[in-house]
C-alpha atoms as a PDB file:
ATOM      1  CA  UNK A   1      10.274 -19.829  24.789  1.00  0.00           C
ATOM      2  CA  UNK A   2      11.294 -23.238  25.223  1.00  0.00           C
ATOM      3  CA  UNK A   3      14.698 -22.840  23.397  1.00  0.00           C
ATOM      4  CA  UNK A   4      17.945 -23.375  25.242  1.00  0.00           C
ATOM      5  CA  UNK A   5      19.391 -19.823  26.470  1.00  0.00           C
ATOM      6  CA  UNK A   6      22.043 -18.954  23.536  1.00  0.00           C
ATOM      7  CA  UNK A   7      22.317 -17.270  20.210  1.00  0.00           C
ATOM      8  CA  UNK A   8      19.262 -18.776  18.596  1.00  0.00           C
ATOM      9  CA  UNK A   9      16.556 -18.023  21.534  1.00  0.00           C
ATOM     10  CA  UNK A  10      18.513 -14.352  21.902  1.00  0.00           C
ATOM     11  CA  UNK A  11      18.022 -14.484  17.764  1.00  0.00           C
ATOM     12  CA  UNK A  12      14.367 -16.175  17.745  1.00  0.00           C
ATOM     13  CA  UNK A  13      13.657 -13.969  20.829  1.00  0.00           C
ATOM     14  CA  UNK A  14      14.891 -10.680  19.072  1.00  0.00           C
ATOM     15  CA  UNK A  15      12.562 -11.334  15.873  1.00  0.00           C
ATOM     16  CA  UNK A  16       9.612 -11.663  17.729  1.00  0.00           C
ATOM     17  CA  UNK A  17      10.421  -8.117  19.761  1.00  0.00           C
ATOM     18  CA  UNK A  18      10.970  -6.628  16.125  1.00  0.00           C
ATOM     19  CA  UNK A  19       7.254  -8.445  14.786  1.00  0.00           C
ATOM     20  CA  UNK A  20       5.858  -7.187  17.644  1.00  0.00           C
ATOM     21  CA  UNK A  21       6.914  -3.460  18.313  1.00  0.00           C
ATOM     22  CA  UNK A  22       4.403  -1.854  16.224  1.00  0.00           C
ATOM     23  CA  UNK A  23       1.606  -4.169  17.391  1.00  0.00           C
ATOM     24  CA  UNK A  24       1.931  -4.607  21.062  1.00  0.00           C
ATOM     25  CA  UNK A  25       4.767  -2.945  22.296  1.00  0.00           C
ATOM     26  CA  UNK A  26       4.378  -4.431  26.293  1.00  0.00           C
ATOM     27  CA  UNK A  27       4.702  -7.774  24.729  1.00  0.00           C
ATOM     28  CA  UNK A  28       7.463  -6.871  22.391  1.00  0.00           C
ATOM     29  CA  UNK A  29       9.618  -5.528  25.685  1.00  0.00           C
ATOM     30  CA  UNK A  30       8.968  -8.424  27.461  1.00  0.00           C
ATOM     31  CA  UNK A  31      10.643 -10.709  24.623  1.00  0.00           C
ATOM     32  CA  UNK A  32      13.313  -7.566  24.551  1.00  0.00           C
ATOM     33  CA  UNK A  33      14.285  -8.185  28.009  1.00  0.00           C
ATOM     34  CA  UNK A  34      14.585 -11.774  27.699  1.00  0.00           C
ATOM     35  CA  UNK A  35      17.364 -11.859  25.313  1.00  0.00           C
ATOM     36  CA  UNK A  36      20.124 -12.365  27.357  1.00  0.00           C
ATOM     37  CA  UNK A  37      23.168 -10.727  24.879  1.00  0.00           C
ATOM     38  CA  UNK A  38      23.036  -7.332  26.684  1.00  0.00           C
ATOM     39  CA  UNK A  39      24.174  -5.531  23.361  1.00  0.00           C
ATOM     40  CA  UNK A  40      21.479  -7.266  21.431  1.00  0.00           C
ATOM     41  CA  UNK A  41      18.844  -6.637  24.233  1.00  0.00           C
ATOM     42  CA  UNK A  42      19.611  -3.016  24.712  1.00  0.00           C
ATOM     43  CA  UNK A  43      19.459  -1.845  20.941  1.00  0.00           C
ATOM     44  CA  UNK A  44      15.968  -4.086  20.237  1.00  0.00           C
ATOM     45  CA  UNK A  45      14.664  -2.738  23.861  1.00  0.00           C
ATOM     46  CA  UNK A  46      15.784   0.967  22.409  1.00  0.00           C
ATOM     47  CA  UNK A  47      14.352   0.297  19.103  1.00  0.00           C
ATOM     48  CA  UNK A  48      10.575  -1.071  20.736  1.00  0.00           C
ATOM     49  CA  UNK A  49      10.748   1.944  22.967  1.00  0.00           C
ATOM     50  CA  UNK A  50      11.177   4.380  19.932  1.00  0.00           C
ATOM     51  CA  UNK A  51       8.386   2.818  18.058  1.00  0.00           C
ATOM     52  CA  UNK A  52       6.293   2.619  20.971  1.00  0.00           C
ATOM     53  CA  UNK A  53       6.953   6.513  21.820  1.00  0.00           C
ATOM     54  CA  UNK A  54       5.413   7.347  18.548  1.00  0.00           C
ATOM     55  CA  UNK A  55       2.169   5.019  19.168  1.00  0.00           C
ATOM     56  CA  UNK A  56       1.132   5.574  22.868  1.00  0.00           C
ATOM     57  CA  UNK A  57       3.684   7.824  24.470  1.00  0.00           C
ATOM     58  CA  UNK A  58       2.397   8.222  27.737  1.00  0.00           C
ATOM     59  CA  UNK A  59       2.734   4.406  28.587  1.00  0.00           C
ATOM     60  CA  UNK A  60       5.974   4.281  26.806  1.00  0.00           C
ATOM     61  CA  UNK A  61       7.140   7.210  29.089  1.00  0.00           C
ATOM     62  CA  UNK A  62       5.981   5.219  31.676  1.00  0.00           C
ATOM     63  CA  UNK A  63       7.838   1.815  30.695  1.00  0.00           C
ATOM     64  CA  UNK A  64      11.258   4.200  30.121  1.00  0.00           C
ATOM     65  CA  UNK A  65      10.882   5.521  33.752  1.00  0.00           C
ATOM     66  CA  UNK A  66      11.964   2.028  35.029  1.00  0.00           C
ATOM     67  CA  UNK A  67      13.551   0.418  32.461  1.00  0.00           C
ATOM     68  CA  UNK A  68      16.724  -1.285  32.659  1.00  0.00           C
ATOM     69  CA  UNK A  69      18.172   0.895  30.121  1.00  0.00           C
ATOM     70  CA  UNK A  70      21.530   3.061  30.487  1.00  0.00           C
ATOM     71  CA  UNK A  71      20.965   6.652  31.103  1.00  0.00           C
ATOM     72  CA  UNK A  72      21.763   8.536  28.101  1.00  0.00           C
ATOM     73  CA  UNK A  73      19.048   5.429  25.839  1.00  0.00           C
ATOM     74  CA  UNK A  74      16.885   7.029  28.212  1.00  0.00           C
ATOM     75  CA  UNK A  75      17.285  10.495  27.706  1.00  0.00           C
ATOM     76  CA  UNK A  76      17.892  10.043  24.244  1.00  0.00           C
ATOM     77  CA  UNK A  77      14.402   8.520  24.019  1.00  0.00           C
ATOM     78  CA  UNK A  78      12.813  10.994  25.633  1.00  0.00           C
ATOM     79  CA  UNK A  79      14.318  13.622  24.035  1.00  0.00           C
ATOM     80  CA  UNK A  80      12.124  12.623  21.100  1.00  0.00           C
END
């Protein structure tokens, strides 16, 4: 967390998401979110989401409700 904002945080940032998805997924969105290339932050928030569905899906349903996800990741996810 103390890395400059850039492609190595948004990198470092996006490995621990990944490391953490199956294991906590709350924790693993909030390192998601704070990648800051949106492309980058959408697909590894879509992929926690997926993994998290499978795990505890009410709180993942929960998360999706307000996430800052577009529409069809959403329903996508849902659809699931």
């Amino acid at each position: 967390q103390t890395l400059q904002s850039g492609p190595a945080r948004d990198a470092a940032a996006d490995l621990v998401a990944t490391e953490l998805a199956s294991q906590n997924p709350a924790q693993a969105v909030s390192w998601a979110e704070s990648i800051g290339t949106p492309e980058l932050r959408n697909t590894r928030l879509e992929d926690v989401a997926a993994a998290w569905l499978k795990t505890d899906p009410s709180a993942a349903r929960a998360w999706l409700a307000s996430a800052n996800l577009p529409a069809e990741t959403k329903t996508r996810l849902l659809a699931q």
